[in-house]
N, C-alpha and C. Protein backbone atom coordinates (compact mmCIF):
# COMPACT_ATOMS: atom_id res chain seq x y z
N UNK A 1 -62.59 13.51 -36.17
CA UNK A 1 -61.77 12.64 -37.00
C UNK A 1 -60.33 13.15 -36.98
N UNK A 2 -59.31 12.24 -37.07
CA UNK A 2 -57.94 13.05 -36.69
C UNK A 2 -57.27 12.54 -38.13
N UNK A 3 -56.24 13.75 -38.19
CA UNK A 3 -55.33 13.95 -39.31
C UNK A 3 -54.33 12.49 -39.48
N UNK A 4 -53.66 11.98 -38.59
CA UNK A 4 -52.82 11.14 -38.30
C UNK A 4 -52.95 10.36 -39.40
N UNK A 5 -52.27 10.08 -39.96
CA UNK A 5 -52.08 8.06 -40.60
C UNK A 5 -51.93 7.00 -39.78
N UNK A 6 -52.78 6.16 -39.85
CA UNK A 6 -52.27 5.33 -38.87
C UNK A 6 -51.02 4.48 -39.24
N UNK A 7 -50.18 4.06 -38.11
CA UNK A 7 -48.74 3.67 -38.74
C UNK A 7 -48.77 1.95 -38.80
N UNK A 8 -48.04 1.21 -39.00
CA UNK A 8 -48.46 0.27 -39.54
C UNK A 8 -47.15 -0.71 -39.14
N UNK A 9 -46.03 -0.13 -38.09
CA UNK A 9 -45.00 -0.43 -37.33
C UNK A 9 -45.56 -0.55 -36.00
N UNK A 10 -45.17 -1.44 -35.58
CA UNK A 10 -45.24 -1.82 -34.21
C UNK A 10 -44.51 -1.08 -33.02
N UNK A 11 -44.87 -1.00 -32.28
CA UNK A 11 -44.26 0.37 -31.18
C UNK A 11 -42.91 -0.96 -30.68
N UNK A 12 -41.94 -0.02 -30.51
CA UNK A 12 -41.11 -0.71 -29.76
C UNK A 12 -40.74 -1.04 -28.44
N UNK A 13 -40.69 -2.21 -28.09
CA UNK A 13 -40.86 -2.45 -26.57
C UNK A 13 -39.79 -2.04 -25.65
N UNK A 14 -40.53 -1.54 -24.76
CA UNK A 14 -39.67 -1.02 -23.52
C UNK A 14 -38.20 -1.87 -23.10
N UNK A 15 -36.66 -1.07 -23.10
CA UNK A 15 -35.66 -1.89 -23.11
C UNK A 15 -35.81 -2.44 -22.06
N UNK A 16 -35.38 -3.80 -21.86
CA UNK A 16 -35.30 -4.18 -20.19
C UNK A 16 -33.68 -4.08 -19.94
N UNK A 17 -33.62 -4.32 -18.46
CA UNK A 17 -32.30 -4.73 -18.38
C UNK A 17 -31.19 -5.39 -18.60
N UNK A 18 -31.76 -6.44 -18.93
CA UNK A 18 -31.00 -7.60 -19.58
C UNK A 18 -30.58 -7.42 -21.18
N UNK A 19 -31.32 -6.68 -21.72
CA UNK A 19 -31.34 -5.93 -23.21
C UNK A 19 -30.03 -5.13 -23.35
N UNK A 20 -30.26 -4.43 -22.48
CA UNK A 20 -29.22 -3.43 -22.19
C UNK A 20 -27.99 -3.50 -21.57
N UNK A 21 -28.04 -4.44 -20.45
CA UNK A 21 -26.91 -5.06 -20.73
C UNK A 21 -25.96 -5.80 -21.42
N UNK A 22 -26.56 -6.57 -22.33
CA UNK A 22 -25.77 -7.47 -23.34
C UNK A 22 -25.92 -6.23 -24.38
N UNK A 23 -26.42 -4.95 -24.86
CA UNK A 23 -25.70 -4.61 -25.82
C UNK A 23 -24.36 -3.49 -25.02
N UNK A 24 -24.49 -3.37 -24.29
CA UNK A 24 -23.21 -2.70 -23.74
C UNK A 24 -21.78 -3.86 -23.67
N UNK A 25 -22.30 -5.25 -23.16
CA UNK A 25 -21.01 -6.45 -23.22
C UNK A 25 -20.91 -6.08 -24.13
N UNK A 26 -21.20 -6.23 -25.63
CA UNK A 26 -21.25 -6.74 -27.00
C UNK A 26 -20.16 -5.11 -27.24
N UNK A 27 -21.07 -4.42 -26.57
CA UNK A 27 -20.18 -3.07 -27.49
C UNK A 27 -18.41 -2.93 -27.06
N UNK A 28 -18.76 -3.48 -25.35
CA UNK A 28 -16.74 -3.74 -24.66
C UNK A 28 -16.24 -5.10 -25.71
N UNK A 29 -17.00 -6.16 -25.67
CA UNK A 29 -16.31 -7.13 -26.86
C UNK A 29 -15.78 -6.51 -27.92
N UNK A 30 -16.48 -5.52 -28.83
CA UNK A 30 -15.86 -5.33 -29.75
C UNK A 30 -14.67 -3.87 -30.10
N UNK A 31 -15.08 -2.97 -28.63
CA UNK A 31 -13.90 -2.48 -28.14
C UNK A 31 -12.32 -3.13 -27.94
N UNK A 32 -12.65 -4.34 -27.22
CA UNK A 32 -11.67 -4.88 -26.38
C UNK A 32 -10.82 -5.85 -27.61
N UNK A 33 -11.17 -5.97 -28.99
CA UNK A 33 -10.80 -6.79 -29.91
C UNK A 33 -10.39 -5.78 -31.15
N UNK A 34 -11.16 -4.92 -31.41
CA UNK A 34 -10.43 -3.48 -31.83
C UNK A 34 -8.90 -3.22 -31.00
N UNK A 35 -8.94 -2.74 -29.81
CA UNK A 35 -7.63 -2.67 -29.27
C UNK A 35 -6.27 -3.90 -29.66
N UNK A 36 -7.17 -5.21 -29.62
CA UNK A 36 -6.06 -6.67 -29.54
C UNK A 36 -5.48 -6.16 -30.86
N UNK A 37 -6.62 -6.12 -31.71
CA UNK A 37 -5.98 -5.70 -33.31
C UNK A 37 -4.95 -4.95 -33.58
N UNK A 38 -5.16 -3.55 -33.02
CA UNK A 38 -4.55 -2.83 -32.95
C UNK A 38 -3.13 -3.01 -32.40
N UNK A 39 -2.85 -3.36 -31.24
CA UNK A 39 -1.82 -4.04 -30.80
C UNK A 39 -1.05 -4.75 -31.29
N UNK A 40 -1.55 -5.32 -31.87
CA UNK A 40 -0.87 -6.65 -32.96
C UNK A 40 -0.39 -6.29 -34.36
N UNK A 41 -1.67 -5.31 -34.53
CA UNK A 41 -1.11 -4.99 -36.50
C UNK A 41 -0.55 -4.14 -36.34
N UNK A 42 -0.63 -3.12 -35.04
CA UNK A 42 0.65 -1.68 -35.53
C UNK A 42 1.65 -1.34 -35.44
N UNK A 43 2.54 -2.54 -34.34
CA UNK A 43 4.25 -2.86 -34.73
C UNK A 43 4.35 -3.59 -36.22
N UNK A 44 3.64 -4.40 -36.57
CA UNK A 44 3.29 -4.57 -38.25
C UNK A 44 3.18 -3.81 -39.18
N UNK A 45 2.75 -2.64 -39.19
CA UNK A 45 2.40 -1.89 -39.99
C UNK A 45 3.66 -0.71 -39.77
N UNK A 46 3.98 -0.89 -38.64
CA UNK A 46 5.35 0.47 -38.29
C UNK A 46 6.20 -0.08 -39.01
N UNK A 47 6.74 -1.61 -38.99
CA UNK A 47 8.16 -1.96 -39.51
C UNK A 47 7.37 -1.95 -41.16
N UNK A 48 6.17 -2.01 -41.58
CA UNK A 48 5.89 -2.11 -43.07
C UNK A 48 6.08 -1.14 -43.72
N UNK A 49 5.64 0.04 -42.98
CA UNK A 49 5.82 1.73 -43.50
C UNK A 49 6.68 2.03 -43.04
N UNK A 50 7.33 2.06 -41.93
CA UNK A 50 8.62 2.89 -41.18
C UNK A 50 7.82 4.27 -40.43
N UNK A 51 6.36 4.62 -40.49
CA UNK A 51 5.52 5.41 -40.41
C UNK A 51 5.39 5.12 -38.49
N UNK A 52 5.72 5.45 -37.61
CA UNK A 52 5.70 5.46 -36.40
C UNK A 52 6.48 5.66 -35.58
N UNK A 53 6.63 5.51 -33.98
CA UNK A 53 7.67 5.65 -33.45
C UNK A 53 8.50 4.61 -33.23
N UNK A 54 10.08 4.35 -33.02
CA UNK A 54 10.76 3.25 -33.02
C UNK A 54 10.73 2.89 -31.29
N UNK A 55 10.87 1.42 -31.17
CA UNK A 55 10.84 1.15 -29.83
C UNK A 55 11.92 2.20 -28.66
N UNK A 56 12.84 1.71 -29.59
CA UNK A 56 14.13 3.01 -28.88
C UNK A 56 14.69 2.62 -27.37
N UNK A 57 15.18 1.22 -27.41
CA UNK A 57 15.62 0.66 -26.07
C UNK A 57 17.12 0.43 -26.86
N UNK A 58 18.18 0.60 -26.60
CA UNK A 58 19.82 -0.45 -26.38
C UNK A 58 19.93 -0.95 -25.76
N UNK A 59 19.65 -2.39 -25.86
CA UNK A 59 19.59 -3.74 -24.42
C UNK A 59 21.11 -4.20 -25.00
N UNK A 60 21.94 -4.43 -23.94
CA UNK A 60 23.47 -4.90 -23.61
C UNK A 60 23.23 -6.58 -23.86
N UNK A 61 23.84 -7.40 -24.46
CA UNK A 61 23.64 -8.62 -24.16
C UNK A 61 24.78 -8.90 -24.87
N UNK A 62 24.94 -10.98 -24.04
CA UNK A 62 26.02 -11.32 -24.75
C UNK A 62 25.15 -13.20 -24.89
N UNK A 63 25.16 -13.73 -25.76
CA UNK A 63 24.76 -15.12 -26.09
C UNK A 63 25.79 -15.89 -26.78
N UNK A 64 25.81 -16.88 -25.82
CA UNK A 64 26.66 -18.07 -26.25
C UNK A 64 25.59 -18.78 -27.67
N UNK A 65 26.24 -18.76 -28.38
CA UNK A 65 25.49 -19.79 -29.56
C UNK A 65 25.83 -21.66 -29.34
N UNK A 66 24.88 -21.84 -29.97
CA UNK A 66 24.96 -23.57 -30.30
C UNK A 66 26.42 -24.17 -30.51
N UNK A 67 27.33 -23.14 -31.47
CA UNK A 67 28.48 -23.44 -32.31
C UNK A 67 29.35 -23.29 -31.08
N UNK A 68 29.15 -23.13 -30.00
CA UNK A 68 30.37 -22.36 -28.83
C UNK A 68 30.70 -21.26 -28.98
N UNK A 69 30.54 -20.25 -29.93
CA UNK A 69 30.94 -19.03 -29.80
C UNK A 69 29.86 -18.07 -29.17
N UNK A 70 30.28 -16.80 -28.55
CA UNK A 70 29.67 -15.79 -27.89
C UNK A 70 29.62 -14.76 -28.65
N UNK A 71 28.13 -14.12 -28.92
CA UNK A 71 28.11 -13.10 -29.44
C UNK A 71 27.56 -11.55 -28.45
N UNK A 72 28.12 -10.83 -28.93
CA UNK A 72 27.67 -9.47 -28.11
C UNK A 72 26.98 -8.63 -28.85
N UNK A 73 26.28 -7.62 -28.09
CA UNK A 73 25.70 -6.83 -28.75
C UNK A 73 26.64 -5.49 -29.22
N UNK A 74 27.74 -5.60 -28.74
CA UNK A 74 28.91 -4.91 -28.56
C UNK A 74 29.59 -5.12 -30.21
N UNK A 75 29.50 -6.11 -30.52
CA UNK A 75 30.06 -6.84 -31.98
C UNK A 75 29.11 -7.17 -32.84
N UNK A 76 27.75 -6.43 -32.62
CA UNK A 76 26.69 -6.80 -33.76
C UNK A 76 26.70 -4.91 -34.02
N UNK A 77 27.47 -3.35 -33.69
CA UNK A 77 26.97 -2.77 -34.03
C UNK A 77 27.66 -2.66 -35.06
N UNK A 78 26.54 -1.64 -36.37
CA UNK A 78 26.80 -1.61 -37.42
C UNK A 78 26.43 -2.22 -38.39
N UNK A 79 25.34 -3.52 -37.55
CA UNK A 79 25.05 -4.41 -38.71
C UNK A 79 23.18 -4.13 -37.95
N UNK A 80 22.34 -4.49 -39.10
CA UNK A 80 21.05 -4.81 -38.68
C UNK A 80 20.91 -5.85 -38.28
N UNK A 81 20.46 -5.93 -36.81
CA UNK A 81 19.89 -7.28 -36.21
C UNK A 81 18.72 -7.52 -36.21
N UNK A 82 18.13 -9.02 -37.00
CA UNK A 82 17.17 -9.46 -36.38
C UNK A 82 16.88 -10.56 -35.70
N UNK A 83 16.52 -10.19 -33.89
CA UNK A 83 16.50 -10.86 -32.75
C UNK A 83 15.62 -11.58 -32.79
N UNK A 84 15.27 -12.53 -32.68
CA UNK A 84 13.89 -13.76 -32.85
C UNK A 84 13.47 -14.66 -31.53
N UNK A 85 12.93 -14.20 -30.65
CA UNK A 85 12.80 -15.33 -29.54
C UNK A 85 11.43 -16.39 -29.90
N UNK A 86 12.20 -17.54 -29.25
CA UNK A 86 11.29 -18.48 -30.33
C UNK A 86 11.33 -20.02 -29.40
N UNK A 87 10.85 -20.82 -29.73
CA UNK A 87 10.34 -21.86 -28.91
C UNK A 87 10.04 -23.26 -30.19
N UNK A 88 10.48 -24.35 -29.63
CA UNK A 88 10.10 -25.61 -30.93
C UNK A 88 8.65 -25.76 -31.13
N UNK A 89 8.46 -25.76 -29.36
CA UNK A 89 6.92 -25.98 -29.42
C UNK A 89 5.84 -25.28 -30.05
N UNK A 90 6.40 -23.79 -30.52
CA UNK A 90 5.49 -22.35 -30.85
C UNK A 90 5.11 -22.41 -32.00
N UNK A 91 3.33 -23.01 -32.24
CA UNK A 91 3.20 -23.10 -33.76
C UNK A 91 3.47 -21.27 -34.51
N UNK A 92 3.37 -20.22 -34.15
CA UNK A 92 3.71 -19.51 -34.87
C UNK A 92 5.39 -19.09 -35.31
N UNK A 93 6.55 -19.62 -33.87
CA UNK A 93 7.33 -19.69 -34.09
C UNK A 93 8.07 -20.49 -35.69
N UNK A 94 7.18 -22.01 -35.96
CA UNK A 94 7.87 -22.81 -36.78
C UNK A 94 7.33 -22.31 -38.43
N UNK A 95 5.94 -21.22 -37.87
CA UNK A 95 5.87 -20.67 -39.34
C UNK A 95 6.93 -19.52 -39.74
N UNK A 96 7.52 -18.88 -38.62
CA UNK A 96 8.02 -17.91 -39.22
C UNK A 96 9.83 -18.19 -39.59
N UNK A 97 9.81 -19.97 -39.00
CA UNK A 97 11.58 -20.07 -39.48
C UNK A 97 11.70 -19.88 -40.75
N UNK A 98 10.92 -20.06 -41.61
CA UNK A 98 11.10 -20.19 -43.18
C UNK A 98 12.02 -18.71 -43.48
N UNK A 99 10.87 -17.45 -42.84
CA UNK A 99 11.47 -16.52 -43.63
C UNK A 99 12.52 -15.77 -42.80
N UNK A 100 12.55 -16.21 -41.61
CA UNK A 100 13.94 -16.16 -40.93
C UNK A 100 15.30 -16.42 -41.81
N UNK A 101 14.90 -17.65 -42.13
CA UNK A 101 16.66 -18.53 -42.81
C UNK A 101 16.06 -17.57 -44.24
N UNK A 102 15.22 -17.40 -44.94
CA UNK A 102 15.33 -16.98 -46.18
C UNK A 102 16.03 -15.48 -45.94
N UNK A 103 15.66 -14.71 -44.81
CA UNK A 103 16.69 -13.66 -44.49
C UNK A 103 17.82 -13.55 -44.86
N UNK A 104 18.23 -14.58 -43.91
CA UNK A 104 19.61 -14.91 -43.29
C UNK A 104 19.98 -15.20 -45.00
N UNK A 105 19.64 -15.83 -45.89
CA UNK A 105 19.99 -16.52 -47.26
C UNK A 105 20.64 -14.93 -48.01
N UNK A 106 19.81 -14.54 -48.11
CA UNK A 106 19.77 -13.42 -48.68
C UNK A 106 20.78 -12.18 -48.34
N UNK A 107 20.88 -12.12 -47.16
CA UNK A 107 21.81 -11.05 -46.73
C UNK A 107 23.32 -11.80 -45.63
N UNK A 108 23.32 -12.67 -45.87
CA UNK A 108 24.12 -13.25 -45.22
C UNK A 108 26.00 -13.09 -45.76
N UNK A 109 25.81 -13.14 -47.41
CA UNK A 109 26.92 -12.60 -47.97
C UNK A 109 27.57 -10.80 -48.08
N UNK A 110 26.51 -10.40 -47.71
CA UNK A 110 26.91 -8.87 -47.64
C UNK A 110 26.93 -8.67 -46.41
N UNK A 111 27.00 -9.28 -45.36
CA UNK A 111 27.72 -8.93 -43.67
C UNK A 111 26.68 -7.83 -42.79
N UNK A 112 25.83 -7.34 -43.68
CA UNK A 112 25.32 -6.15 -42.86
C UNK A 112 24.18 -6.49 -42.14
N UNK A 113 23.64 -7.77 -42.19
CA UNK A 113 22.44 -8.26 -41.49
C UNK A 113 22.87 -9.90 -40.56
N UNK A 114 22.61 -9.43 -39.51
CA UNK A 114 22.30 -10.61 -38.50
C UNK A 114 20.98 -10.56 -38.21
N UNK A 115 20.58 -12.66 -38.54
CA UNK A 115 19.72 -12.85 -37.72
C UNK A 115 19.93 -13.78 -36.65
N UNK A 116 19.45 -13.58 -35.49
CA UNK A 116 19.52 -14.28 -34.45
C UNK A 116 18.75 -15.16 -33.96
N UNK A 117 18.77 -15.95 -33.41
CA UNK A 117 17.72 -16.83 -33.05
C UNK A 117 17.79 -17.45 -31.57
N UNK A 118 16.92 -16.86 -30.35
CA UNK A 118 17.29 -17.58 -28.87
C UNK A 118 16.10 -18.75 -28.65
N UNK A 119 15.97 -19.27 -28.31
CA UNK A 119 15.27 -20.26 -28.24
C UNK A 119 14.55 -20.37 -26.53
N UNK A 120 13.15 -20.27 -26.39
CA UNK A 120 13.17 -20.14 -24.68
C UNK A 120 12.92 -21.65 -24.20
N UNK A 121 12.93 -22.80 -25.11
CA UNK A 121 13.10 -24.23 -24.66
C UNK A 121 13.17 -24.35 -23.40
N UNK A 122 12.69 -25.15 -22.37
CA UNK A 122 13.44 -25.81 -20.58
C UNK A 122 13.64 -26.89 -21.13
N UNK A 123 14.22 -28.08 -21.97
CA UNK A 123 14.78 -28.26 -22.11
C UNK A 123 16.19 -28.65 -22.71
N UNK A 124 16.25 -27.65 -23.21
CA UNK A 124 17.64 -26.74 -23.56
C UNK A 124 18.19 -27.23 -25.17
N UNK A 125 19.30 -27.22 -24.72
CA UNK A 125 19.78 -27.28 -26.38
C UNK A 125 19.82 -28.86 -26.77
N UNK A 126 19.52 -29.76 -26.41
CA UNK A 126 19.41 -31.19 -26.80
C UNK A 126 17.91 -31.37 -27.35
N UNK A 127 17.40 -30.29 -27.08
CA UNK A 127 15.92 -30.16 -28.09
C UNK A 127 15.83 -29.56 -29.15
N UNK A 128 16.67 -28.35 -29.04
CA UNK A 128 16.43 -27.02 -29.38
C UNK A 128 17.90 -27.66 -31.20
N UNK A 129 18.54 -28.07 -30.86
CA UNK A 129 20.18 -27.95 -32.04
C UNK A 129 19.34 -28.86 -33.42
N UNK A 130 18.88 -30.27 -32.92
CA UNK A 130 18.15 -31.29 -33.38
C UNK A 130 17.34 -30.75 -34.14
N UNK A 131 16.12 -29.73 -33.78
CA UNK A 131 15.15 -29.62 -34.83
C UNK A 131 15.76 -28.34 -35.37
N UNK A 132 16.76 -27.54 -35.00
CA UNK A 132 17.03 -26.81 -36.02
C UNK A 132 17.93 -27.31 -36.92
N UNK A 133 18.58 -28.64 -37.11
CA UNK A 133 19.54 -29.07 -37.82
C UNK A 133 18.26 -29.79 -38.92
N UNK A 134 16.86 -30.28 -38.60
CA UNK A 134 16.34 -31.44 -39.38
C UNK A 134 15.30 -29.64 -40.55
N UNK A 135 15.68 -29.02 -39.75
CA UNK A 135 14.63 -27.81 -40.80
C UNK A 135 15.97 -26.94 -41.72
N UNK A 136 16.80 -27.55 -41.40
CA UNK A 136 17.95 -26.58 -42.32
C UNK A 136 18.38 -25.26 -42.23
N UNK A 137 18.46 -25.03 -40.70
CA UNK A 137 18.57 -23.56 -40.48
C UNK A 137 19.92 -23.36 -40.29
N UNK A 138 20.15 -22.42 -40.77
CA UNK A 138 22.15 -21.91 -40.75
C UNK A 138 21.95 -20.37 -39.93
N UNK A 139 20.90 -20.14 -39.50
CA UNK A 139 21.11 -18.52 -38.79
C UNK A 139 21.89 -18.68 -37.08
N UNK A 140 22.74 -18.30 -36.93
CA UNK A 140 22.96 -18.52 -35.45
C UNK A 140 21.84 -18.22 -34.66
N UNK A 141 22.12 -19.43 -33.37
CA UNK A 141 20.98 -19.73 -32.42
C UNK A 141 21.29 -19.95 -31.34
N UNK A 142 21.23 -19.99 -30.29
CA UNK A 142 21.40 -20.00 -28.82
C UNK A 142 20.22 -20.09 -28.05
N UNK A 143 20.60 -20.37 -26.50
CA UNK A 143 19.21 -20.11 -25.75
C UNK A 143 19.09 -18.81 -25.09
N UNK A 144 17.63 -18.32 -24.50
CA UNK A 144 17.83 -16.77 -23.89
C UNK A 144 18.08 -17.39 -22.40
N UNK A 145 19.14 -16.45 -22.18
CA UNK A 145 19.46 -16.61 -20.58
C UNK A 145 18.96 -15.56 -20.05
N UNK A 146 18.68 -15.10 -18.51
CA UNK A 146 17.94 -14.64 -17.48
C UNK A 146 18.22 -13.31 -18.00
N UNK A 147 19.73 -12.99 -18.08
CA UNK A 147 20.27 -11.97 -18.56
C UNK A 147 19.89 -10.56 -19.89
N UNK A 148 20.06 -12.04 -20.63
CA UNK A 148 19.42 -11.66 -22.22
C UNK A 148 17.62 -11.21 -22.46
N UNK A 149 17.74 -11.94 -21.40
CA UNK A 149 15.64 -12.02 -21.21
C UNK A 149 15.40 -10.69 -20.25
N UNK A 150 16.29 -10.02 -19.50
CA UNK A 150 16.55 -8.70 -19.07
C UNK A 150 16.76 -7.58 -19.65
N UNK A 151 18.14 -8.09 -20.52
CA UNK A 151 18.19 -6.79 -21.49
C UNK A 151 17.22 -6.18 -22.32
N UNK A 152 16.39 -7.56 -22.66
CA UNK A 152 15.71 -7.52 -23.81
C UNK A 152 14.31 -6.54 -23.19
N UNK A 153 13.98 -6.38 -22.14
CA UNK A 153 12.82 -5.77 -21.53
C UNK A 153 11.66 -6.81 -20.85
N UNK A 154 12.55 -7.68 -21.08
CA UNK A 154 11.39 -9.30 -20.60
C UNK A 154 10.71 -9.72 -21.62
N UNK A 155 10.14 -10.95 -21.96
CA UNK A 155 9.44 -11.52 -22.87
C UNK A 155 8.18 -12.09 -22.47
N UNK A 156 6.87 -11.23 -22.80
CA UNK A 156 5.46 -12.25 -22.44
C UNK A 156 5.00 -13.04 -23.41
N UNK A 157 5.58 -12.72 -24.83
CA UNK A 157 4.49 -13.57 -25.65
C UNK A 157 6.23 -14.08 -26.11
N UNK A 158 5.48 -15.46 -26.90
CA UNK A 158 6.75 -16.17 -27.79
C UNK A 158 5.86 -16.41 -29.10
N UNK A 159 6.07 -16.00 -30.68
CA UNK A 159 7.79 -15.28 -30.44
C UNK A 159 7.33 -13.53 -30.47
N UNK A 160 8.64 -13.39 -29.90
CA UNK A 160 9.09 -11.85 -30.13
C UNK A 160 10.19 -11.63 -30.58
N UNK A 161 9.94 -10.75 -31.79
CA UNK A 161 10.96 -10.47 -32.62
C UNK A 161 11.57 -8.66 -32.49
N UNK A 162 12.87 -8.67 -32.38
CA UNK A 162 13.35 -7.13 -32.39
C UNK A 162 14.34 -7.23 -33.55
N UNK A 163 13.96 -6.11 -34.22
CA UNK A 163 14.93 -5.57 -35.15
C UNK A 163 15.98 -3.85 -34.67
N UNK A 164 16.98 -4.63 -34.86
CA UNK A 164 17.84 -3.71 -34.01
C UNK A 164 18.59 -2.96 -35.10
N UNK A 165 18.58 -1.77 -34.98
CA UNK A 165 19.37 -0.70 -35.84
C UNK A 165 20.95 -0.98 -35.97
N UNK A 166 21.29 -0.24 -36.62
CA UNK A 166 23.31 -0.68 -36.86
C UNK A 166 23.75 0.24 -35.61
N UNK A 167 22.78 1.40 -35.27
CA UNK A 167 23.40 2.15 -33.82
C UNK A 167 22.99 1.38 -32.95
N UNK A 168 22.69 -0.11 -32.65
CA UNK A 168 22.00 -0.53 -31.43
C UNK A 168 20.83 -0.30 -31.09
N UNK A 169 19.94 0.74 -31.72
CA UNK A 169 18.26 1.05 -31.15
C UNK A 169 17.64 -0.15 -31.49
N UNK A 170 16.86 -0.47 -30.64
CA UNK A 170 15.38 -1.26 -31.26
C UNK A 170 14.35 -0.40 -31.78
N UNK A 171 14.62 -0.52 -33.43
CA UNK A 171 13.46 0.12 -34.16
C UNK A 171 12.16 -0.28 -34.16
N UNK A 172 12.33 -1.85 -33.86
CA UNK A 172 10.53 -2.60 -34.05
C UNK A 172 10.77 -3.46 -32.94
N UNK A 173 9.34 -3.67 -32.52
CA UNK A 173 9.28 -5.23 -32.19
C UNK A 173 8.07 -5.54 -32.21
N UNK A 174 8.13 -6.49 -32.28
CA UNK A 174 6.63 -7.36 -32.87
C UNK A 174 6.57 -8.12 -31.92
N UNK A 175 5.03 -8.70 -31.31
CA UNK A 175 4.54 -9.63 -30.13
C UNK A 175 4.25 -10.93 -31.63
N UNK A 176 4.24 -11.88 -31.10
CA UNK A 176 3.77 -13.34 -32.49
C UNK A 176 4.38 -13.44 -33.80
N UNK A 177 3.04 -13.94 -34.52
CA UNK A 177 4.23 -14.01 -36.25
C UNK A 177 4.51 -12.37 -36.16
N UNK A 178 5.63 -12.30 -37.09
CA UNK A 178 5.97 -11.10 -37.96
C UNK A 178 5.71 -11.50 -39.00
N UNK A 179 5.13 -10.89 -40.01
CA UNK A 179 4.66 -11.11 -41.29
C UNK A 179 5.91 -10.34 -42.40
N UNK A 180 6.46 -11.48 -43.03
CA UNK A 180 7.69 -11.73 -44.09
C UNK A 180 7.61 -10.55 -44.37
N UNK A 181 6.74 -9.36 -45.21
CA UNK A 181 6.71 -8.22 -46.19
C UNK A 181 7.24 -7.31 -45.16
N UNK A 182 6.69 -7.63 -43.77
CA UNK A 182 6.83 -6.38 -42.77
C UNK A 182 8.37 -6.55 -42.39
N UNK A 183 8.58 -7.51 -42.05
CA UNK A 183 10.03 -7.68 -41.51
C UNK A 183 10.98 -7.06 -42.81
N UNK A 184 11.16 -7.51 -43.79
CA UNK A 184 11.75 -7.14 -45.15
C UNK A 184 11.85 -6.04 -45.50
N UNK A 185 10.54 -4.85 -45.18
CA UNK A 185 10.81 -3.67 -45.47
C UNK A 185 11.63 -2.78 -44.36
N UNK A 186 10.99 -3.75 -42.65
CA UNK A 186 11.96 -2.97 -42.27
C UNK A 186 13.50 -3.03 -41.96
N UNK A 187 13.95 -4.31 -42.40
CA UNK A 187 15.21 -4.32 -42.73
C UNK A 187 15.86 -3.72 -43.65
N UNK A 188 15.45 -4.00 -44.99
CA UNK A 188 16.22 -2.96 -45.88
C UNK A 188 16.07 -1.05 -45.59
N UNK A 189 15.16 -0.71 -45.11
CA UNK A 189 15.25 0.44 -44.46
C UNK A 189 16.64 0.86 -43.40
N UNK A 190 16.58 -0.17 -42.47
CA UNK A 190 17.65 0.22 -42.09
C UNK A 190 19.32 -0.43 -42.75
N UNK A 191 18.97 -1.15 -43.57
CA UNK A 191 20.04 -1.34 -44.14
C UNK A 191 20.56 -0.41 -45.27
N UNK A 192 19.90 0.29 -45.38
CA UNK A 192 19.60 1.59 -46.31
C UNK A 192 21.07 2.67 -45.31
N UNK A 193 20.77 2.89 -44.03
CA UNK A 193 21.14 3.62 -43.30
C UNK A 193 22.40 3.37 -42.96
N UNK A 194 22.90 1.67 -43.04
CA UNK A 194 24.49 1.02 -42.88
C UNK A 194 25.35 1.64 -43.92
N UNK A 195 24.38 1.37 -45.35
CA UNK A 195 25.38 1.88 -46.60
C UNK A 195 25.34 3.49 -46.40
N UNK A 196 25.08 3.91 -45.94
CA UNK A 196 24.34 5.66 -46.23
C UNK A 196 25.92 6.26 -45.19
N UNK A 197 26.19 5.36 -44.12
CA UNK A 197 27.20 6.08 -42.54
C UNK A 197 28.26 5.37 -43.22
């Protein structure tokens, strides 16, 4: 007679291959979406905390705006820029005009913040002036030329947003929306640093 209990679980069946393969896909799926995350929330979370490293590029540029005037990057130092490349068609682009112009509202009388706005439209500013005149935007806007789309390090996703230091560094940049709280903190951070020099 034997000691044993008999158990009252069913033995588990031998893995097959096909078993084992889909939990290895499943485990790169949720690798490969961990990383996207990551990617996405931690220029988010850098400009939210200031807790990371800054992009740390000085891209040279000069943009003709809508109004006819040319701006340089030469005549934005000293002030915090925020660079916005952006598109009519880009549903995340048209969520984030709101807090673009509410920026621009806000710091627009104390001189120390530019926001910018290039637009990567093909067809150009007879698309591009129109819907920013019917949404009420007053931030200067222009289109990105070959140039600007050089300095800038190239653009794969739209939008991409850079926030540029008063020394010219790119402290952040964000791939898609920028989320209002994140952008905000890291502007007044470096606007912290205009009044401070």
């Amino acid at each position: 007679m034997s000691d044993s209990v008999p158990s009252s679980a069913e033995p588990t069946p031998p893995r097959t291959a096909l078993r084992t393969a889909f939990m290895w896909s499943e485990r790169a799926f949720f690798v490969l979406l961990l990383l996207f995350v990551i990617d996405r929330l931690g220029p988010q979370l850098t400009a939210l905390t200031g807790i990371g490293p800054i992009e740390g590029s000085t891209p040279e540029y000069a943009v003709r705006l809508f109004d006819g005037t040319q701006l340089t990057s030469d005549e934005l130092r000293g002030k915090v820029v925020v660079l916005n490349v952006w598109a009519t068609w880009c549903p995340p682009c048209r969520v984030e005009i709101p807090a673009l112009q509410s920026l621009h509202a806000r710091t627009a009388r104390d001189g120390d913040v530019v926001v910018l706005g290039l637009a990567t439209d093909i067809q150009g500013p007879g698309v591009v002036a129109p819907f920013l005149a019917e949404r009420g935007v007053t931030y200067p806007n222009g289109m990105l030329d070959r140039d600007t789309r050089q300095a800038l390090g190239g653009i794969s996703h739209t939008p991409t947003t850079f926030v540029i230091g008063p020394d010219g560094v790119v402290h952040h940049k964000v791939l898609g929306f920028f989320a209002p709280p994140a952008m905000r903190a890291a502007v007044n951070r470096l606007r912290a640093d205009v009044t401070d020099s």
